[in-house]
C-alpha atoms as a PDB file:
ATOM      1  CA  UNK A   1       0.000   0.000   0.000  1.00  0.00           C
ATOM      2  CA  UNK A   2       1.037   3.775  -1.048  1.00  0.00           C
ATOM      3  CA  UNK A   3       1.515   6.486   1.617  1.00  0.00           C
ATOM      4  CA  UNK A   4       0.826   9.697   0.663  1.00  0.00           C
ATOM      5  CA  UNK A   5       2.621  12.333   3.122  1.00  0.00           C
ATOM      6  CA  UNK A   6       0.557  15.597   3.665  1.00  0.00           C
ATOM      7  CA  UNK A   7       2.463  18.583   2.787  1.00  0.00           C
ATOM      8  CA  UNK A   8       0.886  21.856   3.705  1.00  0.00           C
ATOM      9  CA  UNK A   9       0.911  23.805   1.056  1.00  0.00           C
ATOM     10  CA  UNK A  10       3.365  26.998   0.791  1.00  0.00           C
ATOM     11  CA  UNK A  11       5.351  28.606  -2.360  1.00  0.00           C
ATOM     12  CA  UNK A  12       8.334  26.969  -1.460  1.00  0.00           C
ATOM     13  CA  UNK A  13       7.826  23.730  -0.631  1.00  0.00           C
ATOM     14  CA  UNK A  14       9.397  20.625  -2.395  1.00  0.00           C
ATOM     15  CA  UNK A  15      11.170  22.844  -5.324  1.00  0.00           C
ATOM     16  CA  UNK A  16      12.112  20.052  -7.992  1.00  0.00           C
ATOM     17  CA  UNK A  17      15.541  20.371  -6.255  1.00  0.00           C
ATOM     18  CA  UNK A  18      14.828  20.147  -3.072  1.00  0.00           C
ATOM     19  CA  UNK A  19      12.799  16.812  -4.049  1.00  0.00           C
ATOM     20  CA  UNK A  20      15.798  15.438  -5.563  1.00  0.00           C
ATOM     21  CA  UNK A  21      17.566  16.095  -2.825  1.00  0.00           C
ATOM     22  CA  UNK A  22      14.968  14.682  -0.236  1.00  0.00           C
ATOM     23  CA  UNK A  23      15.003  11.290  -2.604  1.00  0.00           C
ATOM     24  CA  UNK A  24      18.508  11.640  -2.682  1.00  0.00           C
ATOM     25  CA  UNK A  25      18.772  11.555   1.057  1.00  0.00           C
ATOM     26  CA  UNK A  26      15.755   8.580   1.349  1.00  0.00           C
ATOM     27  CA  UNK A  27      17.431   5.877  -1.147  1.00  0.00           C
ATOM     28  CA  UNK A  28      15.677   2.970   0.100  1.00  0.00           C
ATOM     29  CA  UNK A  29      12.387   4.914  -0.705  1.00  0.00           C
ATOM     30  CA  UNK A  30      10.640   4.703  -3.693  1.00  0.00           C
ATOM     31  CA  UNK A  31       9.008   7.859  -4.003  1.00  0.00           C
ATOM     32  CA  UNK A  32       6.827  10.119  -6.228  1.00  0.00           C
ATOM     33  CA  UNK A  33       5.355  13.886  -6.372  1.00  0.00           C
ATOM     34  CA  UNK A  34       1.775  14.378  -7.552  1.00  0.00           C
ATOM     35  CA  UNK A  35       0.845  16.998  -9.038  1.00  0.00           C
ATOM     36  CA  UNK A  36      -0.405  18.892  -6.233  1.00  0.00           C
ATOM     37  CA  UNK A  37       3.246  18.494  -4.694  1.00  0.00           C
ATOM     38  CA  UNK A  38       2.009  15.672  -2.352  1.00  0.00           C
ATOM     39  CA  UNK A  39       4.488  13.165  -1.826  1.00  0.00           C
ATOM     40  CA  UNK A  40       3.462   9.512  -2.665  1.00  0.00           C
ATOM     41  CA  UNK A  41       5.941   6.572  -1.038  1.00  0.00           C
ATOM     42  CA  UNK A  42       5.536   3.392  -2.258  1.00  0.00           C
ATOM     43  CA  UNK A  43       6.707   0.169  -0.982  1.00  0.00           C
ATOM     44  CA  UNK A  44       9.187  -2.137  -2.360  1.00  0.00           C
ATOM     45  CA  UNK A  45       7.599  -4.800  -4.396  1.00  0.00           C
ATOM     46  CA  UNK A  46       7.970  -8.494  -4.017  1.00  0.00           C
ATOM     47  CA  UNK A  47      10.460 -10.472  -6.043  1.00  0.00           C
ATOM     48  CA  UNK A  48       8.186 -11.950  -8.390  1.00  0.00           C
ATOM     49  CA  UNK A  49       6.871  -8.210  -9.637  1.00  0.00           C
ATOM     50  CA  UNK A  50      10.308  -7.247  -9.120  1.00  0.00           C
ATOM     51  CA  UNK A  51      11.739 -10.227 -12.105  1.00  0.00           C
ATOM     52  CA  UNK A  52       8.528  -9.124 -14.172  1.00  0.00           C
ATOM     53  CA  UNK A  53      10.018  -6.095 -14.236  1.00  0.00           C
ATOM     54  CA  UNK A  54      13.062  -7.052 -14.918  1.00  0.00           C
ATOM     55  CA  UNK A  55      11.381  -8.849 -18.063  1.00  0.00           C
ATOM     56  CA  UNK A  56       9.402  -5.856 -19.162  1.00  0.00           C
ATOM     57  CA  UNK A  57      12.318  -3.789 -19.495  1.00  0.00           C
ATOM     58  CA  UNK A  58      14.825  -5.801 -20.568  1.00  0.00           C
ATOM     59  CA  UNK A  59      12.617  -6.509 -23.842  1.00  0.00           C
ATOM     60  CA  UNK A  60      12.089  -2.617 -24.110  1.00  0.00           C
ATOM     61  CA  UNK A  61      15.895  -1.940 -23.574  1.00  0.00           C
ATOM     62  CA  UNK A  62      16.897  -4.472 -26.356  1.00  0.00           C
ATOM     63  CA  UNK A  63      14.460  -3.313 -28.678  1.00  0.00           C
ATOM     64  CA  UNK A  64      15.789  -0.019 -28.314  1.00  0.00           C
ATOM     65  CA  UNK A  65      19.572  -1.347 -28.439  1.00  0.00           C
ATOM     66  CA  UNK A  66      18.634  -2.772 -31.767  1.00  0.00           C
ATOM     67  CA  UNK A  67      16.573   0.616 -33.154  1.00  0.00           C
ATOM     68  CA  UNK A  68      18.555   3.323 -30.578  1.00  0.00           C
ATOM     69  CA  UNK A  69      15.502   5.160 -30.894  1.00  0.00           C
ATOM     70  CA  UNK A  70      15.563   6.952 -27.353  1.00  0.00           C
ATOM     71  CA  UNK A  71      16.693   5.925 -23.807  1.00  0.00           C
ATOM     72  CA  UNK A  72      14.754   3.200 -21.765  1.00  0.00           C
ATOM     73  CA  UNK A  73      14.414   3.879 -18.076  1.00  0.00           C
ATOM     74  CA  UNK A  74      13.645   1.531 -15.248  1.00  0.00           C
ATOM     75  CA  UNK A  75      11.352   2.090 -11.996  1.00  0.00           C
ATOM     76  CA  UNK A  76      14.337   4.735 -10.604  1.00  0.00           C
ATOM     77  CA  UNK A  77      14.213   6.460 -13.378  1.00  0.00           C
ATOM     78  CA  UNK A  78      11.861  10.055 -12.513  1.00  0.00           C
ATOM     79  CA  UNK A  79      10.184  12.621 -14.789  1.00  0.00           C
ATOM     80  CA  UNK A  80       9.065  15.761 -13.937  1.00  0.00           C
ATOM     81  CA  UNK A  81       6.004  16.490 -15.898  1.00  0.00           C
ATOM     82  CA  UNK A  82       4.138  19.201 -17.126  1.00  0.00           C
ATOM     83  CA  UNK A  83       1.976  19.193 -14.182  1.00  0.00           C
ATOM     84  CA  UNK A  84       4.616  19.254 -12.055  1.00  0.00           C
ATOM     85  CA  UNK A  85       4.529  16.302 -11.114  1.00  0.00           C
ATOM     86  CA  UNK A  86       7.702  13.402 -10.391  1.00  0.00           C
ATOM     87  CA  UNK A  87       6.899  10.080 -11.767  1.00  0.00           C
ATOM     88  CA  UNK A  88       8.485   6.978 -12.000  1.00  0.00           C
ATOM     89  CA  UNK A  89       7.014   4.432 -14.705  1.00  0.00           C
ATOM     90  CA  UNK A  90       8.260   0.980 -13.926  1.00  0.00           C
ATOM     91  CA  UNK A  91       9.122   1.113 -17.870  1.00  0.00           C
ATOM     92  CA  UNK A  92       9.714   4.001 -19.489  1.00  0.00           C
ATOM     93  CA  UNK A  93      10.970   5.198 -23.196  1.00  0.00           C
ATOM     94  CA  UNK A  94      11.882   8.963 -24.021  1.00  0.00           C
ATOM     95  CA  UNK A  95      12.725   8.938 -28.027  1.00  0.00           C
ATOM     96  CA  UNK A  96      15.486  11.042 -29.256  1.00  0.00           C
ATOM     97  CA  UNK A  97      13.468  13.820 -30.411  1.00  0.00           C
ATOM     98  CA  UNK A  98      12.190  14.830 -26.452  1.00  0.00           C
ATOM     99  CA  UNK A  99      15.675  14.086 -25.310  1.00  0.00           C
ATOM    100  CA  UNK A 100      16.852  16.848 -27.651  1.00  0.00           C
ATOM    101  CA  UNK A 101      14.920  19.001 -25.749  1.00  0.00           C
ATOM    102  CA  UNK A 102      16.180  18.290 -22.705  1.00  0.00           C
ATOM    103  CA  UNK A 103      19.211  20.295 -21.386  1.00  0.00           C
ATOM    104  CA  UNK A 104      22.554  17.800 -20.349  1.00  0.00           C
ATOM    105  CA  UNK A 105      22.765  18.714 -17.111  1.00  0.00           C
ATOM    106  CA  UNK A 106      18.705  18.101 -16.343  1.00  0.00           C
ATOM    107  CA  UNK A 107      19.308  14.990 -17.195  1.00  0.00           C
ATOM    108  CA  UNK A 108      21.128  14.404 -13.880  1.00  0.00           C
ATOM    109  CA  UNK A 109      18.345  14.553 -11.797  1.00  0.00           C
ATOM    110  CA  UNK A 110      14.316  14.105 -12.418  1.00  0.00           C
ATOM    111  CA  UNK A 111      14.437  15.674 -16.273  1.00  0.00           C
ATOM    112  CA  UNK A 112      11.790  17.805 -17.015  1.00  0.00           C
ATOM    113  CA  UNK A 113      10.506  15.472 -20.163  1.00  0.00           C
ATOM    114  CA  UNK A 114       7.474  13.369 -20.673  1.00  0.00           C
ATOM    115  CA  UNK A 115       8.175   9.466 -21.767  1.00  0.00           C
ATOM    116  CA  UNK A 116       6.696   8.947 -24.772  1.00  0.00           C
ATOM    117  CA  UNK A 117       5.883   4.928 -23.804  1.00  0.00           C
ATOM    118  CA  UNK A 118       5.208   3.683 -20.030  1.00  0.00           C
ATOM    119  CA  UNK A 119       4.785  -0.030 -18.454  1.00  0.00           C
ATOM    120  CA  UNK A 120       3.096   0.098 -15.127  1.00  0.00           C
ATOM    121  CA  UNK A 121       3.224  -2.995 -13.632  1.00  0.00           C
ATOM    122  CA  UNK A 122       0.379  -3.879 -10.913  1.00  0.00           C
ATOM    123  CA  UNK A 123       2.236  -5.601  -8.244  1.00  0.00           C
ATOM    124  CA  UNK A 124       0.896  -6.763  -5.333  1.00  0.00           C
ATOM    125  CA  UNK A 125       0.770  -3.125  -3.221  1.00  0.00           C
ATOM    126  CA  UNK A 126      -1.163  -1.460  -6.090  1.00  0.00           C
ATOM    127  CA  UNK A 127      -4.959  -1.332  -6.628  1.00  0.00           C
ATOM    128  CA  UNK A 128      -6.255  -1.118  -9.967  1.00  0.00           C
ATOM    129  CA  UNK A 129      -8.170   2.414  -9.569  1.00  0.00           C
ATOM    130  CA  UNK A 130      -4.643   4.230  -8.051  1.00  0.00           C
ATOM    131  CA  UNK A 131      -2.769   2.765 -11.237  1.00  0.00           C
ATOM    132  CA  UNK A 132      -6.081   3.204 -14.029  1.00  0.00           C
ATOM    133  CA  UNK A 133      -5.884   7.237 -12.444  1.00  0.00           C
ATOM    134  CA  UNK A 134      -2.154   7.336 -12.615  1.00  0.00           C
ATOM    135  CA  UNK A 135      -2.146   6.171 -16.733  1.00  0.00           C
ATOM    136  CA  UNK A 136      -4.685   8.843 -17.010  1.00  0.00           C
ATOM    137  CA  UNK A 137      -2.036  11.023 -15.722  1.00  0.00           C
ATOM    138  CA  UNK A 138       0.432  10.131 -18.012  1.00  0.00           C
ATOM    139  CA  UNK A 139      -1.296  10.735 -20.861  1.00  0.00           C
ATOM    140  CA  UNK A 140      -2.566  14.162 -19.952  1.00  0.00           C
ATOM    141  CA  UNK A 141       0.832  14.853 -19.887  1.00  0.00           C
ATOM    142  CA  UNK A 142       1.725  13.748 -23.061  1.00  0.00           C
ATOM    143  CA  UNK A 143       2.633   9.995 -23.311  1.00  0.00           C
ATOM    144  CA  UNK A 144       1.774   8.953 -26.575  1.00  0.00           C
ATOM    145  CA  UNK A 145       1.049   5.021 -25.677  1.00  0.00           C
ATOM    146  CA  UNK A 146       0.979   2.816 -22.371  1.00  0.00           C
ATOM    147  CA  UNK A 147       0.141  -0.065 -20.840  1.00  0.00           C
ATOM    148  CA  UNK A 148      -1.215  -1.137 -17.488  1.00  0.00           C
ATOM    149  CA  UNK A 149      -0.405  -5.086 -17.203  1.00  0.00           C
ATOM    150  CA  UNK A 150      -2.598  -6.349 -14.347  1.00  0.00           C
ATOM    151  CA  UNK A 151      -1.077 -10.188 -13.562  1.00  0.00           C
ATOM    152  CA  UNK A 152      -4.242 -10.828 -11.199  1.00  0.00           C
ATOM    153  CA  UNK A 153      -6.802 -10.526 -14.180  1.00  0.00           C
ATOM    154  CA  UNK A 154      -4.265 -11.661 -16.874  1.00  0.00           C
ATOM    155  CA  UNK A 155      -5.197  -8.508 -18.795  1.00  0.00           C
ATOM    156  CA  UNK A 156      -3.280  -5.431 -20.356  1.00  0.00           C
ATOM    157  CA  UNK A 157      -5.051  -2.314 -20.494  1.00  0.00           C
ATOM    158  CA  UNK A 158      -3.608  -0.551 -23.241  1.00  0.00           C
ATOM    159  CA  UNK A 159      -3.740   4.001 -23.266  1.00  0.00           C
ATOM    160  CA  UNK A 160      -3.745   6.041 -26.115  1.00  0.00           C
ATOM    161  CA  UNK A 161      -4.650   9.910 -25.993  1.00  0.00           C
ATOM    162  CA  UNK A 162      -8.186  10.844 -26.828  1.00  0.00           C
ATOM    163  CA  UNK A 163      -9.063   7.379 -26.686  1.00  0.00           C
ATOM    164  CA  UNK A 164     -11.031   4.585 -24.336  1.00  0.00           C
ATOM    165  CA  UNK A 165      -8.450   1.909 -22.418  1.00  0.00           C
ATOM    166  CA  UNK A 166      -8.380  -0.774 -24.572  1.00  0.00           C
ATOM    167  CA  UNK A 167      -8.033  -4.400 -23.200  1.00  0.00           C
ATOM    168  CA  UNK A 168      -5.930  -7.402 -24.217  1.00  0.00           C
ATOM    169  CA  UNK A 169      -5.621 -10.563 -22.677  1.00  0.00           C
ATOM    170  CA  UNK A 170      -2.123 -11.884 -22.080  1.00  0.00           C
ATOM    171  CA  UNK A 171      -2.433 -14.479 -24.495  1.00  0.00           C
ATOM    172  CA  UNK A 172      -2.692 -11.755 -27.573  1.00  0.00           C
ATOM    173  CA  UNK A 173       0.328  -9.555 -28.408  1.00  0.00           C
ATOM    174  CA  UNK A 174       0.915  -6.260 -27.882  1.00  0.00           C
ATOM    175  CA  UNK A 175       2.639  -3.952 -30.278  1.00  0.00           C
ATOM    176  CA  UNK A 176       4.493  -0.677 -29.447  1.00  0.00           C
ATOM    177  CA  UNK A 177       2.391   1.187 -32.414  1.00  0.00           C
ATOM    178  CA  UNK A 178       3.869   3.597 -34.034  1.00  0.00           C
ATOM    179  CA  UNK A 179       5.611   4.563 -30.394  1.00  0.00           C
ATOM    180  CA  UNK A 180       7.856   1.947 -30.044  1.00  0.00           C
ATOM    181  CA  UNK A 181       8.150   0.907 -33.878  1.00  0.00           C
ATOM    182  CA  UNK A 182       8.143  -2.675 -35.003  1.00  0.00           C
ATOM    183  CA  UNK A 183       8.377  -3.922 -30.687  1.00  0.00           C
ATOM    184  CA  UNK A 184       5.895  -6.944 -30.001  1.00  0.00           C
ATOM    185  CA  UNK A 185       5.740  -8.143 -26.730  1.00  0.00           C
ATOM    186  CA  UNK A 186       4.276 -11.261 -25.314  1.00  0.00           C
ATOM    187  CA  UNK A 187       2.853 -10.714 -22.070  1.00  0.00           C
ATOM    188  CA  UNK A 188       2.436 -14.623 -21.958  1.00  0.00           C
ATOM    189  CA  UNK A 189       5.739 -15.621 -22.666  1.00  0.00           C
ATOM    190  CA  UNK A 190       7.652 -12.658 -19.765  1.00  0.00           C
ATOM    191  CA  UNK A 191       5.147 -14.165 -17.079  1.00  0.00           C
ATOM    192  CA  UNK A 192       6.044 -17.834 -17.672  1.00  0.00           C
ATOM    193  CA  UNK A 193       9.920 -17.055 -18.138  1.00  0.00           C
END
């Protein structure tokens, strides 16, 4: 289960540096920013979500090795969004294009970019209606495809902007689109590996 601390609400509270510095300081924290500057901390997950992960990723990142479209970040990996808020996808792609918008040194810390893919994962902390909210929050700030894969149902739901969740049993595969050009992935297949 999530904790989200309550922050009273001033001008200065949680600048994007001083978060990185308070995440900086809290290592064995996962944590995230909403964007309302509440800070969400989330537990570690369990080693089975944990190898999924793994999976997810590691078919992302060698697509990408293949294509070098963009960089492919894990669960550590945060964005600072549009909205101002810090989020960290448990898969995430930023093509080259959006890097090249992005100065060097913002890199360093929680970049100020929007992925344009995201994997969120349900593990075994998350309920559906936290994450379903959440991949409405990506897209409103501008991720261009993503998918929630839900191992309890067996079921992706897959996000596209101005568009209804679609959803795909793990037995069908799932194609990064026009996103993530020419990547399949067989949900199947990384939960039986």
């Amino acid at each position: 289960m999530q904790v989200t601390l309550q922050i009273p609400r001033r001008i200065d509270v949680f600048s994007d540096e001083e978060l990185y510095a308070f995440c900086q300081a809290n290592p064995d924290l996962r944590i995230e920013r909403d964007e309302n500057g509440q800070i969400i901390i989330m537990p570690p997950t369990g080693l089975e979500s944990s190898r999924r992960n793994m999976s997810l990723g590691s078919s992302v990142w060698q697509w990408n090795h293949r294509k070098k479209a963009g960089v492919v970040t894990d669960s550590n990996g945060g964005y600072t969004l549009p909205d101002t808020s810090m989020r960290a996808p448990d898969v995430g792609f930023v093509s080259n294009e959006r890097l090249a918008t992005v100065p060097p040194d913002d890199l360093k810390k929680f970049a100020r970019v929007c992925p344009d893919f995201v994997i969120e994962l349900r593990s075994e902390s998350d309920t559906l209606i936290d994450l379903q909210r959440k991949m409405e929050k990506w897209l409103q700030n501008g991720v261009r495809l993503a998918w929630l894969i839900d191992p309890e149902t067996e079921q992706t739901h897959i996000y596209r902007p101005g568009k209804e969740p679609e959803m795909r049993s793990f037995a069908e595969a799932l194609s990064g689109e026009g996103v993530l050009e020419g990547f399949e992935l067989n949900v199947k297949e990384v939960f039986e590996s």
